[in-house]
C-alpha atoms as a PDB file:
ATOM      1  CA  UNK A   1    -150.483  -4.079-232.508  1.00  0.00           C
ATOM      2  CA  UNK A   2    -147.602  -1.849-232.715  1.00  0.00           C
ATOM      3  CA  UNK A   3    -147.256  -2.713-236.344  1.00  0.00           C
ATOM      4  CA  UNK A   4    -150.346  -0.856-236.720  1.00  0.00           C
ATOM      5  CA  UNK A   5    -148.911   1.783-234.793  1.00  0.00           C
ATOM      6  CA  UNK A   6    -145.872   2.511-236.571  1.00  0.00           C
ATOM      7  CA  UNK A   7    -148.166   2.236-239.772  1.00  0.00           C
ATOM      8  CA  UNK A   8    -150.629   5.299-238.414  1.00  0.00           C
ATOM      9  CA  UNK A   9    -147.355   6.907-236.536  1.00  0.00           C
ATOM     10  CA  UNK A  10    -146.119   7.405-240.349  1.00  0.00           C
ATOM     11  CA  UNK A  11    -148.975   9.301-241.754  1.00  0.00           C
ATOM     12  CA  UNK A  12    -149.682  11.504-238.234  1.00  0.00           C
ATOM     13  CA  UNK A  13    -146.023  12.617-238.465  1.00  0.00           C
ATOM     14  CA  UNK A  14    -146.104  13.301-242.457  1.00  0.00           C
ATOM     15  CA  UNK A  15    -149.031  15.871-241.514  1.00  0.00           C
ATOM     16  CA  UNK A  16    -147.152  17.022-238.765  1.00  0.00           C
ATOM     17  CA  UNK A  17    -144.375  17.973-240.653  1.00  0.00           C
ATOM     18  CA  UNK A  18    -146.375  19.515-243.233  1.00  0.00           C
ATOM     19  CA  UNK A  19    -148.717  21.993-240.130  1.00  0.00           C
ATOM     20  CA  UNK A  20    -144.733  22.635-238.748  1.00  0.00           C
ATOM     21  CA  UNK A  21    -143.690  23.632-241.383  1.00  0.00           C
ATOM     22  CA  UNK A  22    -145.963  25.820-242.827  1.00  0.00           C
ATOM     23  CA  UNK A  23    -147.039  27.515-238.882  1.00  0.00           C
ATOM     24  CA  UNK A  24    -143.067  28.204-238.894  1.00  0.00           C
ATOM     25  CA  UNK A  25    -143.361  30.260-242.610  1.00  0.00           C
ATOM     26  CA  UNK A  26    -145.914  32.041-241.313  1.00  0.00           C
ATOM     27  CA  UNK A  27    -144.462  33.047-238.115  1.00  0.00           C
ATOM     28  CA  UNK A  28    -147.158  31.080-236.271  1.00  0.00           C
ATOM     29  CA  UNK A  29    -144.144  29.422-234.727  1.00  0.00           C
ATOM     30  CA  UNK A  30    -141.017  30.242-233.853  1.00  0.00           C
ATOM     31  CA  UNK A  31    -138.383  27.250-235.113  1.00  0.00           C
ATOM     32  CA  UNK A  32    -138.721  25.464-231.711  1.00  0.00           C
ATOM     33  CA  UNK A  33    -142.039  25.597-231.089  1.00  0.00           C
ATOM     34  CA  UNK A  34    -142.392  24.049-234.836  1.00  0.00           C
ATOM     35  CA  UNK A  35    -139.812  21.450-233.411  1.00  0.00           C
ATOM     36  CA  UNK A  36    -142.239  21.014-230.612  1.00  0.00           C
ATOM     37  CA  UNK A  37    -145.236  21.009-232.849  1.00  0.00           C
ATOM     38  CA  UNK A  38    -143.812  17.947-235.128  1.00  0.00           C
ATOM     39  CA  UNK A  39    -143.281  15.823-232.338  1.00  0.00           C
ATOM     40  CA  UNK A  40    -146.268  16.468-230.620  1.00  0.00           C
ATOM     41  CA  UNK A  41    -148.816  16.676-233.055  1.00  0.00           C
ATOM     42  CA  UNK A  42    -147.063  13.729-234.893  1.00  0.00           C
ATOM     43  CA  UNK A  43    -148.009  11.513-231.892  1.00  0.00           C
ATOM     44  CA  UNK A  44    -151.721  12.941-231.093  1.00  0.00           C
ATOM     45  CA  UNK A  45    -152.271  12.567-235.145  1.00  0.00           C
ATOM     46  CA  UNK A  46    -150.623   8.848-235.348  1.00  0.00           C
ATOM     47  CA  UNK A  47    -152.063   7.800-231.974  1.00  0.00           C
ATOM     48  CA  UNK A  48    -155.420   9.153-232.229  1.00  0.00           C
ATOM     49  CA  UNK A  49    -156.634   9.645-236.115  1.00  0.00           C
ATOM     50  CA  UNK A  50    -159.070  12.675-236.992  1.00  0.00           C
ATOM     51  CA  UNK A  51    -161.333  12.395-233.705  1.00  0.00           C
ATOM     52  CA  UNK A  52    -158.278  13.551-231.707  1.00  0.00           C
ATOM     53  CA  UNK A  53    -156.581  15.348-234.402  1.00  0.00           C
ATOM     54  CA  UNK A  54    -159.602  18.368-235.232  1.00  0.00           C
ATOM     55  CA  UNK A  55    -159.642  19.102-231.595  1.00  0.00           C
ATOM     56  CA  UNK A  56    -156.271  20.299-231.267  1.00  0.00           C
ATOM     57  CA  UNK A  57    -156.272  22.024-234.963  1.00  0.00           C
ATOM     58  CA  UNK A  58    -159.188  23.294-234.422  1.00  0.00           C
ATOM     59  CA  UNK A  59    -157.435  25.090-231.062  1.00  0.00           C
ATOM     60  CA  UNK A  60    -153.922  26.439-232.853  1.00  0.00           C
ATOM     61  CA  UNK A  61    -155.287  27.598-236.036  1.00  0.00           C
ATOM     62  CA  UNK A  62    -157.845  29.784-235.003  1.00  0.00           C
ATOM     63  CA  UNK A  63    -156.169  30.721-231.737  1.00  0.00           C
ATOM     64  CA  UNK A  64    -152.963  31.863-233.931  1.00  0.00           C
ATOM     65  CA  UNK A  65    -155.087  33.604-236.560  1.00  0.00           C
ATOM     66  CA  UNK A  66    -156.734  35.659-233.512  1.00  0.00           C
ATOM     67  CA  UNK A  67    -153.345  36.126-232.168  1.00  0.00           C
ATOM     68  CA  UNK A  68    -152.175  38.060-235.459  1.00  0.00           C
ATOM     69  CA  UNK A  69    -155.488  39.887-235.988  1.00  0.00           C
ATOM     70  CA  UNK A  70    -155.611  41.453-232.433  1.00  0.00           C
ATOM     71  CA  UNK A  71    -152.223  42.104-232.538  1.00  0.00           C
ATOM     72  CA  UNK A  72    -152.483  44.136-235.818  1.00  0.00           C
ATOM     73  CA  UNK A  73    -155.401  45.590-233.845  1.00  0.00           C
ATOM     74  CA  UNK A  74    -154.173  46.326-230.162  1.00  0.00           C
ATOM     75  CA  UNK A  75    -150.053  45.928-230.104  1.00  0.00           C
ATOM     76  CA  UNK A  76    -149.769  48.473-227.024  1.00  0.00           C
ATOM     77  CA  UNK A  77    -150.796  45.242-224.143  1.00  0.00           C
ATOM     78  CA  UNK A  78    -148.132  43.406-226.244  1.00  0.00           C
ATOM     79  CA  UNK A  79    -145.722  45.754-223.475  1.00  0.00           C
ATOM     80  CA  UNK A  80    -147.196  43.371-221.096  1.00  0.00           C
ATOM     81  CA  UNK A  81    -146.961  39.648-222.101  1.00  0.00           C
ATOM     82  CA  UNK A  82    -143.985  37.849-221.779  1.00  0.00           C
ATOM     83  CA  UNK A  83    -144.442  36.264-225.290  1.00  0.00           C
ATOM     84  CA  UNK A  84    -145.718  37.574-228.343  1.00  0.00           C
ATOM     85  CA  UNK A  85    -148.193  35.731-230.771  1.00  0.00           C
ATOM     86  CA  UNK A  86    -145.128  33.778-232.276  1.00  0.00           C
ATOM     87  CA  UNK A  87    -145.685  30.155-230.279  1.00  0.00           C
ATOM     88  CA  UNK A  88    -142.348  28.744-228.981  1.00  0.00           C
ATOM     89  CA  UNK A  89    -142.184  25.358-227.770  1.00  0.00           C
ATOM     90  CA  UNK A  90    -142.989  25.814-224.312  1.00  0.00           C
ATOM     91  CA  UNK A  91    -145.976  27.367-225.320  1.00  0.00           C
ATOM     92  CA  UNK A  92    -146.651  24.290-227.514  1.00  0.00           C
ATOM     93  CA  UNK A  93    -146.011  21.760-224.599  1.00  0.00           C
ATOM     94  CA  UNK A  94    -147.826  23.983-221.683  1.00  0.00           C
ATOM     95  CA  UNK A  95    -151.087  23.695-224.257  1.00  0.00           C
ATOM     96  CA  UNK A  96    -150.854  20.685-226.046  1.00  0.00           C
ATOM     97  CA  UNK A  97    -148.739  18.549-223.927  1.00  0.00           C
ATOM     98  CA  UNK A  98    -151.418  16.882-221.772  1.00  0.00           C
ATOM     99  CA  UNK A  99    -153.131  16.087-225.282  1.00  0.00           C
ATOM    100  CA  UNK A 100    -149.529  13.534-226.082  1.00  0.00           C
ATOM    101  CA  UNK A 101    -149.958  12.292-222.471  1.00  0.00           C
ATOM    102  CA  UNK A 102    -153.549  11.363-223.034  1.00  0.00           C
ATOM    103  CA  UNK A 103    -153.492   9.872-225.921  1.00  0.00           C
ATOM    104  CA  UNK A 104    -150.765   7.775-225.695  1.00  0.00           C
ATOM    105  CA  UNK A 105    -152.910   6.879-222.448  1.00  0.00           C
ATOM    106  CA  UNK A 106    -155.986   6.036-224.760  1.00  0.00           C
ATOM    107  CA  UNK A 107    -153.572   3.745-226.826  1.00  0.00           C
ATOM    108  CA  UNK A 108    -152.240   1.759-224.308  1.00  0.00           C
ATOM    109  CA  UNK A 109    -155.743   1.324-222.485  1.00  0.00           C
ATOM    110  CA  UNK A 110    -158.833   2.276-224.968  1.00  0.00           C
ATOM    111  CA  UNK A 111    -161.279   4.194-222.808  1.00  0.00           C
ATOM    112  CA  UNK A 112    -163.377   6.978-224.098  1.00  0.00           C
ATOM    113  CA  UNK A 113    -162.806   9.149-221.112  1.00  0.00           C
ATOM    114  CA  UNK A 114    -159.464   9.742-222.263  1.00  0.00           C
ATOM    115  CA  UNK A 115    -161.239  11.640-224.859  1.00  0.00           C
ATOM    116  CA  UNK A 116    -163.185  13.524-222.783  1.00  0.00           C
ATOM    117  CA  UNK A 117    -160.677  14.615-220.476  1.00  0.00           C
ATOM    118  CA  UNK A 118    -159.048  15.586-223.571  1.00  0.00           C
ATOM    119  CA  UNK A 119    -161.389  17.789-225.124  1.00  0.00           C
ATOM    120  CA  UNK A 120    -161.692  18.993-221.490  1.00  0.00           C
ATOM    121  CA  UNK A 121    -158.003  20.672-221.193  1.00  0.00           C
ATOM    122  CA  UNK A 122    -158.508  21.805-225.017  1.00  0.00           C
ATOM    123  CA  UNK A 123    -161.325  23.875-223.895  1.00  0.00           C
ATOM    124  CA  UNK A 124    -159.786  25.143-221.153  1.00  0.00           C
ATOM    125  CA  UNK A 125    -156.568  26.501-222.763  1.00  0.00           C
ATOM    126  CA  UNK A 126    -158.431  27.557-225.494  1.00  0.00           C
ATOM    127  CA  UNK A 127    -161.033  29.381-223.338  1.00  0.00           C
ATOM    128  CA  UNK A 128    -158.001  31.020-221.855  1.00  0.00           C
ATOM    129  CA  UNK A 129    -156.258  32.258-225.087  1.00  0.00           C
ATOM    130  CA  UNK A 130    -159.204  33.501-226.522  1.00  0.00           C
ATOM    131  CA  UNK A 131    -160.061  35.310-223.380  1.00  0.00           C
ATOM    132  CA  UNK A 132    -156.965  37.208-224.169  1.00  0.00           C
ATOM    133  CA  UNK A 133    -157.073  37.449-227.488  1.00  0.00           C
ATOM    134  CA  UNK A 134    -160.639  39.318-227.704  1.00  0.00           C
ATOM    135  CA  UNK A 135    -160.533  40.684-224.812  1.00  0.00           C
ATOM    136  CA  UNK A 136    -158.119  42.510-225.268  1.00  0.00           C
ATOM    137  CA  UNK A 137    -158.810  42.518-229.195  1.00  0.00           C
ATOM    138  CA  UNK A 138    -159.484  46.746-228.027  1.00  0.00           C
ATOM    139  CA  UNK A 139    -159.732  48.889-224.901  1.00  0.00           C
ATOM    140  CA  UNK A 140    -162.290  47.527-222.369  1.00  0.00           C
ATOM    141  CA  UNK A 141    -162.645  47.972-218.316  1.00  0.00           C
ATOM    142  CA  UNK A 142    -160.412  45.352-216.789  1.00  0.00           C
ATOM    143  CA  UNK A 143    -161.256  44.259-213.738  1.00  0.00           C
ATOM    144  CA  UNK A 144    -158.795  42.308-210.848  1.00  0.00           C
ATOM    145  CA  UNK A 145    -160.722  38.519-210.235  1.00  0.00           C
ATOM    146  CA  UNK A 146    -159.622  39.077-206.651  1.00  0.00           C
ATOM    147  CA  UNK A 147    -161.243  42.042-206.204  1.00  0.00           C
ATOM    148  CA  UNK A 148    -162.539  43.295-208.798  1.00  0.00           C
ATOM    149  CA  UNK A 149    -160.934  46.702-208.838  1.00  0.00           C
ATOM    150  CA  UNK A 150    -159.775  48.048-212.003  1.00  0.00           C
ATOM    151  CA  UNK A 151    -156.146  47.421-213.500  1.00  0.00           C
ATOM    152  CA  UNK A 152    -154.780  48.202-216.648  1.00  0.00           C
ATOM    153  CA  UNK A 153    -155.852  45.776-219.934  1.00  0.00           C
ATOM    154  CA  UNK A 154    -153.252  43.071-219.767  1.00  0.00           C
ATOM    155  CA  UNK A 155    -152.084  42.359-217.113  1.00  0.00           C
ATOM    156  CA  UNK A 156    -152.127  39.187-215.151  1.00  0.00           C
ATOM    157  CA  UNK A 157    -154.879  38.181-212.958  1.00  0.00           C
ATOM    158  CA  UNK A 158    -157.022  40.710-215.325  1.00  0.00           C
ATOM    159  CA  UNK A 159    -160.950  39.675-216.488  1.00  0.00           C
ATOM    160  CA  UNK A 160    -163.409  41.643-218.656  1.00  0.00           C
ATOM    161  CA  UNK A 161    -166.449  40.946-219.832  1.00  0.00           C
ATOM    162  CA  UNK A 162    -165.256  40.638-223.000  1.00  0.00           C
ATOM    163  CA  UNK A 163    -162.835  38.711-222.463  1.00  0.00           C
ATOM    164  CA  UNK A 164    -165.302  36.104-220.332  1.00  0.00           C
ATOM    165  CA  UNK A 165    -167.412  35.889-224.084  1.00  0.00           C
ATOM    166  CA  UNK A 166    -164.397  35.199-225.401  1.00  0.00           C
ATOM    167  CA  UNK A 167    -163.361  32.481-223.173  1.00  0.00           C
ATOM    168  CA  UNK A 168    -167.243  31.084-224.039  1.00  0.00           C
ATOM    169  CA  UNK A 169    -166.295  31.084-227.567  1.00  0.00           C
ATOM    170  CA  UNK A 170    -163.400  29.248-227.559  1.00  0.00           C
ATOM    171  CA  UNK A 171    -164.655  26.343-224.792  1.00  0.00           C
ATOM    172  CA  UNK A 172    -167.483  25.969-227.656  1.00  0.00           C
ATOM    173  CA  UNK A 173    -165.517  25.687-230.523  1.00  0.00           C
ATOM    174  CA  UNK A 174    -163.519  22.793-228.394  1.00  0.00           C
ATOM    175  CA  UNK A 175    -167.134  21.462-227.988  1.00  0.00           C
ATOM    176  CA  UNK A 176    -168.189  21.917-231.172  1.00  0.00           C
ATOM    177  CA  UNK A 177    -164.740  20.257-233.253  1.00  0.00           C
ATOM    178  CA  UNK A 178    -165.484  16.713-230.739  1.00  0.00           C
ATOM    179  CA  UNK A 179    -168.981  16.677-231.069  1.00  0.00           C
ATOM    180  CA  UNK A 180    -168.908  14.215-234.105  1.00  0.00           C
ATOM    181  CA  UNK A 181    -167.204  11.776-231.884  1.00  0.00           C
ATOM    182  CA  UNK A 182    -169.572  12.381-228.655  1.00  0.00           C
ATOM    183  CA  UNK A 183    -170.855   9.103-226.959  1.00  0.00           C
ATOM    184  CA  UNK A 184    -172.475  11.206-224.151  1.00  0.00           C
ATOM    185  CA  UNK A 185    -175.893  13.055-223.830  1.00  0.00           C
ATOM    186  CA  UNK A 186    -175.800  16.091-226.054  1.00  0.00           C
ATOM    187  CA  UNK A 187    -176.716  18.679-223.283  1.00  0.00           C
ATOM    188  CA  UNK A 188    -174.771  16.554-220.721  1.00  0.00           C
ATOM    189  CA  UNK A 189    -171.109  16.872-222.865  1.00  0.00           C
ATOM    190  CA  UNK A 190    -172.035  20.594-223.956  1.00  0.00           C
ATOM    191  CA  UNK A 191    -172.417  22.002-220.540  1.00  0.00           C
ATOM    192  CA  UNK A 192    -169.729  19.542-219.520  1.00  0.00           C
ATOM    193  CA  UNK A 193    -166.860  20.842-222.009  1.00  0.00           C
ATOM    194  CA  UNK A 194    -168.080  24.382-221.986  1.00  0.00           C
ATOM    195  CA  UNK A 195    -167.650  24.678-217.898  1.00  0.00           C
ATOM    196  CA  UNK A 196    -164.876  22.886-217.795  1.00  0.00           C
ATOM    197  CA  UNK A 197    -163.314  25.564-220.225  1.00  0.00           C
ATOM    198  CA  UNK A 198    -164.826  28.104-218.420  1.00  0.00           C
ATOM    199  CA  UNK A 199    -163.377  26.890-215.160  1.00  0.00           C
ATOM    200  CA  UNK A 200    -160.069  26.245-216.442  1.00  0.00           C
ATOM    201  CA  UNK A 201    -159.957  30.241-217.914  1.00  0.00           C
ATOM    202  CA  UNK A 202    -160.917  31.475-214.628  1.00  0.00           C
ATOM    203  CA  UNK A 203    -158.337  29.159-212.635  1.00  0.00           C
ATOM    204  CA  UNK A 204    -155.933  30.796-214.914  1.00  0.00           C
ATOM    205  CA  UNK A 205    -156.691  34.590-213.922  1.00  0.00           C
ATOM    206  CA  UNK A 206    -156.944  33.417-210.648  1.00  0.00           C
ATOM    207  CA  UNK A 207    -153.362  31.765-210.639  1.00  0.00           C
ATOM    208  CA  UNK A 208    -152.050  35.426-213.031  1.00  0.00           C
ATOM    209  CA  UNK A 209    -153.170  37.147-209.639  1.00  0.00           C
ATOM    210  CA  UNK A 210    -151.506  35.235-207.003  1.00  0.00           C
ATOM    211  CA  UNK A 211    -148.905  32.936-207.739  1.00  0.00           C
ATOM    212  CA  UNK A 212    -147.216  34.090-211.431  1.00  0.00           C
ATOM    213  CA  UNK A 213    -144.458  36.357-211.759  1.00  0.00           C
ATOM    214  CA  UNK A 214    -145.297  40.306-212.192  1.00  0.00           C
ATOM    215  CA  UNK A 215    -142.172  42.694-212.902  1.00  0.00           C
ATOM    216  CA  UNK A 216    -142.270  46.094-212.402  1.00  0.00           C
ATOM    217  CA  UNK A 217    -140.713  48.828-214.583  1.00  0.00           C
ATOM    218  CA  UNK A 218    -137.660  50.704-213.461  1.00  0.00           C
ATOM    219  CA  UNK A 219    -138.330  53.061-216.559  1.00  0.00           C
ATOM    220  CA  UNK A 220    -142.217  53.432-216.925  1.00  0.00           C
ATOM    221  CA  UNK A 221    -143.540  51.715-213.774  1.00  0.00           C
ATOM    222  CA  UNK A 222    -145.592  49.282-215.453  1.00  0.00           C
ATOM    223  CA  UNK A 223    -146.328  45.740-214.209  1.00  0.00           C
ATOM    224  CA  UNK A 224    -145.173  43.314-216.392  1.00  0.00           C
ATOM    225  CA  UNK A 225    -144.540  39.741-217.127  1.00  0.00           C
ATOM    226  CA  UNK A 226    -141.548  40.053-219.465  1.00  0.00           C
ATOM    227  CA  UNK A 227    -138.316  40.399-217.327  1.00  0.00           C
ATOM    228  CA  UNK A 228    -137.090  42.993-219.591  1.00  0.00           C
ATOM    229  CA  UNK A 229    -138.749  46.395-220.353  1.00  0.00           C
ATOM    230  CA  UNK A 230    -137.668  49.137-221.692  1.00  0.00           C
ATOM    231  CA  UNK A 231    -134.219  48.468-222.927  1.00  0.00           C
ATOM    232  CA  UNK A 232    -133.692  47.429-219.040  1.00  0.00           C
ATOM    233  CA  UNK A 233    -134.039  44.374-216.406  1.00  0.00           C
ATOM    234  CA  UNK A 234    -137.681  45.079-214.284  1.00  0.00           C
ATOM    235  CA  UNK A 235    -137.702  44.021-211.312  1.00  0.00           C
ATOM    236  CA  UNK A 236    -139.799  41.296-209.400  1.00  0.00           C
ATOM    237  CA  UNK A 237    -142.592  42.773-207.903  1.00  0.00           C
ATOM    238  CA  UNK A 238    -144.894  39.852-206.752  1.00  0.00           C
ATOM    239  CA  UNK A 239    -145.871  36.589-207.234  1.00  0.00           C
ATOM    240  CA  UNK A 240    -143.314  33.467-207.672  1.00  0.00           C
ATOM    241  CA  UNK A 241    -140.125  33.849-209.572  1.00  0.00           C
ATOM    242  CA  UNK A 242    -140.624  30.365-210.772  1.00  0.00           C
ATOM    243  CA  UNK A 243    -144.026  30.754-211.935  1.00  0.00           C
ATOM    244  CA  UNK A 244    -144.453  32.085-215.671  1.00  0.00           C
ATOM    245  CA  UNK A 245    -147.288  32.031-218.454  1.00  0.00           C
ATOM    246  CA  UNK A 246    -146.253  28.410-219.565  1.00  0.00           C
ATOM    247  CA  UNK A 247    -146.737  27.204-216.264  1.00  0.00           C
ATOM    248  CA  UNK A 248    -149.688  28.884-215.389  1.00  0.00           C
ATOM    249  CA  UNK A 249    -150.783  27.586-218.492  1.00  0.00           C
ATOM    250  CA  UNK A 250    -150.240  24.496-218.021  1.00  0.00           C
ATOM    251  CA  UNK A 251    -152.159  24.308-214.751  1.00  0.00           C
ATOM    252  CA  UNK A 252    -155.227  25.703-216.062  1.00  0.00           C
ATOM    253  CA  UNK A 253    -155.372  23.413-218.706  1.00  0.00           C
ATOM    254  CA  UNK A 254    -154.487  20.720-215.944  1.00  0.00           C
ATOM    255  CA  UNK A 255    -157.536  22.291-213.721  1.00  0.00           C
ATOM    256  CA  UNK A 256    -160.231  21.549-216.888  1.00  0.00           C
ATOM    257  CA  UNK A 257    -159.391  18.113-217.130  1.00  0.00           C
ATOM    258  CA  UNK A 258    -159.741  17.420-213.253  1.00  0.00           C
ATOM    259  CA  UNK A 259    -163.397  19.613-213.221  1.00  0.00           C
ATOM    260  CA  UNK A 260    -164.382  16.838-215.847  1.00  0.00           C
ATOM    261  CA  UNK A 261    -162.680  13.705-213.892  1.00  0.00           C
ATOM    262  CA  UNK A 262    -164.239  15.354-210.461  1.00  0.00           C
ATOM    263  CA  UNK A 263    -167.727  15.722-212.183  1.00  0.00           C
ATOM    264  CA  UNK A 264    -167.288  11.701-213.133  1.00  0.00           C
ATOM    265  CA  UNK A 265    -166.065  10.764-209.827  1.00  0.00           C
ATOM    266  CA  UNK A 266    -169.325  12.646-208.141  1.00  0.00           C
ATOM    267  CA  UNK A 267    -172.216  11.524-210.995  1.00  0.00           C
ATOM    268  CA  UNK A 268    -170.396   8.417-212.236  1.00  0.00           C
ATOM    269  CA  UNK A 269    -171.159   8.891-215.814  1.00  0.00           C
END
C-alpha cells in the first residue's frame, strides 16, 4: 500500500511542478503561491489520479484566465480587493486546502463521499470567484445582501445579478469536470453540487458584510479591504481585524461541503 503511494505520489508531483511552474511564468502565481501550488496539487494529483485532479484544474485555470481578462477589462474595483489576480499561497490553501485534507481522507478510508464533499467546496469557491470575476467583469448595480441597498461594485458583502449568473457558472463547471466520475442520480448530484456552490457564494457575501475586515480611506474615503490606500495606512472601519479574504474564503468553501454532508445526514443518500 504505500508503495503504491509513493509510486502515484511521483507522477502527481512531476505534474505539479510542471502547472507551478508554468502558473508562476505567467503571473498566475506569485512564487509562494506556486510553492503552495506544488505541494498541494502534488498530493490531490498523487492521492487522487484524474477524477480528483480535473476538478481542481478545472477551478484555477479558468478562474485565473477570468481573473486576467476582467482585470484588463475593469482594473478601477482592483482599488478595492486586498489581492490582485496574482494567487499567493494563502489564496492557494484558503481554496484548495480542504481538497489535500479530503483526499488524503479518501486514501486512508476509500469512501466516495469524500468525493462529493469535494466537488462540493470546489463549487463553492469557484461559485464565489467567478461571482467576482463577472460580476464585476463591468459596471452593474450592486446591491448590499443585508439589505439590499446599493454600494459601490466591489466591495465586500456586495451581490449583483450578474455576479449571481456568474456564481451559477462556475458551481456548473465544478459539476460538469466530476460528472464522469458521478455514482449518484444525475439530477440528484447536479442540483446537489450546483446549490451547494450557490450556498457557499452567498455564505461568502454574507460573511464580506458582517464579520471581514473593511478599511476606510483617509485620502478618498473609500471602503476597502487592502490596509493600504492611497500611498497611506486606512483605517479599520468595521468588521473583524482578524478576518480577511483568505479566511472568509476559506469558510465559504467550508460552508459548501457541510450543505452537502447536512443534505446526507437529512436524506441519507
Amino acid at each position: 500500500m504505500g508503495h503504491m503511494i509513493i509510486n502515484n505520489l511521483i507522477p502527481g508531483f512531476f505534474c505539479a511542478a510542471v502547472i507551478a511552474f508554468l502558473s508562476y511564468k505567467v503571473r498566475f502565481l506569485t512564487l509562494g503561491g506556486s510553492i503552495a501550488t506544488l505541494i498541494l496539487a502534488g498530493i490531490i494529483f498523487g492521492l487522487g489520479g484524474l477524477k480528483w485532479s480535473i476538478p481542481i484544474l478545472t477551478f484555477f485555470i479558468l478562474s485565473s484566465i477570468l481573473s486576467k481578462l476582467r482585470k484588463s477589462r475593469n482594473e478601477e474595483v482592483e482599488k478595492y480587493f486586498e489581492k490582485s489576480g496574482v494567487r499567493d499561497h494563502m489564496q492557494v490553501i484558503a481554496n484548495g486546502g480542504l481538497g489535500g485534507i479530503l483526499v488524503i481522507a479518501n486514501t486512508l478510508h476509500n469512501d466516495e463521499f469524500f468525493f462529493i464533499v469535494y466537488l462540493a467546496t470546489l463549487s463553492a469557491v469557484c461559485a464565489d470567484t467567478w461571482a467576482t470575476e463577472i460580476g464585476t467583469w463591468k459596471k452593474t448595480a450592486t446591491y448590499n445582501i443585508l439589505n439590499f441597498k446599493p454600494v459601490e461594485q466591489g466591495i465586500s458583502g456586495g451581490i449583483s445579478v450578474v455576479g449571481t449568473i456568474g456564481a451559477l457558472l462556475g458551481s456548473c463547471a465544478i459539476a460538469a469536470s466530476g460528472f464522469y466520475w458521478n455514482s449518484m442520480p444525475v439530477m440528484e448530484y447536479v442540483l446537489l453540487i450546483i446549490l451547494s456552490g450557490l450556498f457557499g457564494s452567498l455564505f461568502d457575501s454574507f460573511l464580506g458584510a458582517t464579520i471581514q475586515a473593511q478599511n476606510v480611506c483617509l485620502v478618498c474615503s473609500k471602503i476597502t479591504e487592502k490596509k493600504f490606500h492611497c500611498g497611506t495606512e486606512a483605517w479599520h472601519h468595521h468588521g473583524s481585524k482578524w478576518v480577511n479574504n483568505d479566511t472568509v474564503n476559506f469558510l465559504a468553501g467550508t460552508a459548501g461541503g457541510l450543505a452537502v454532508i447536512l443534505f446526507r445526514a437529512m436524506t441519507k443518500f
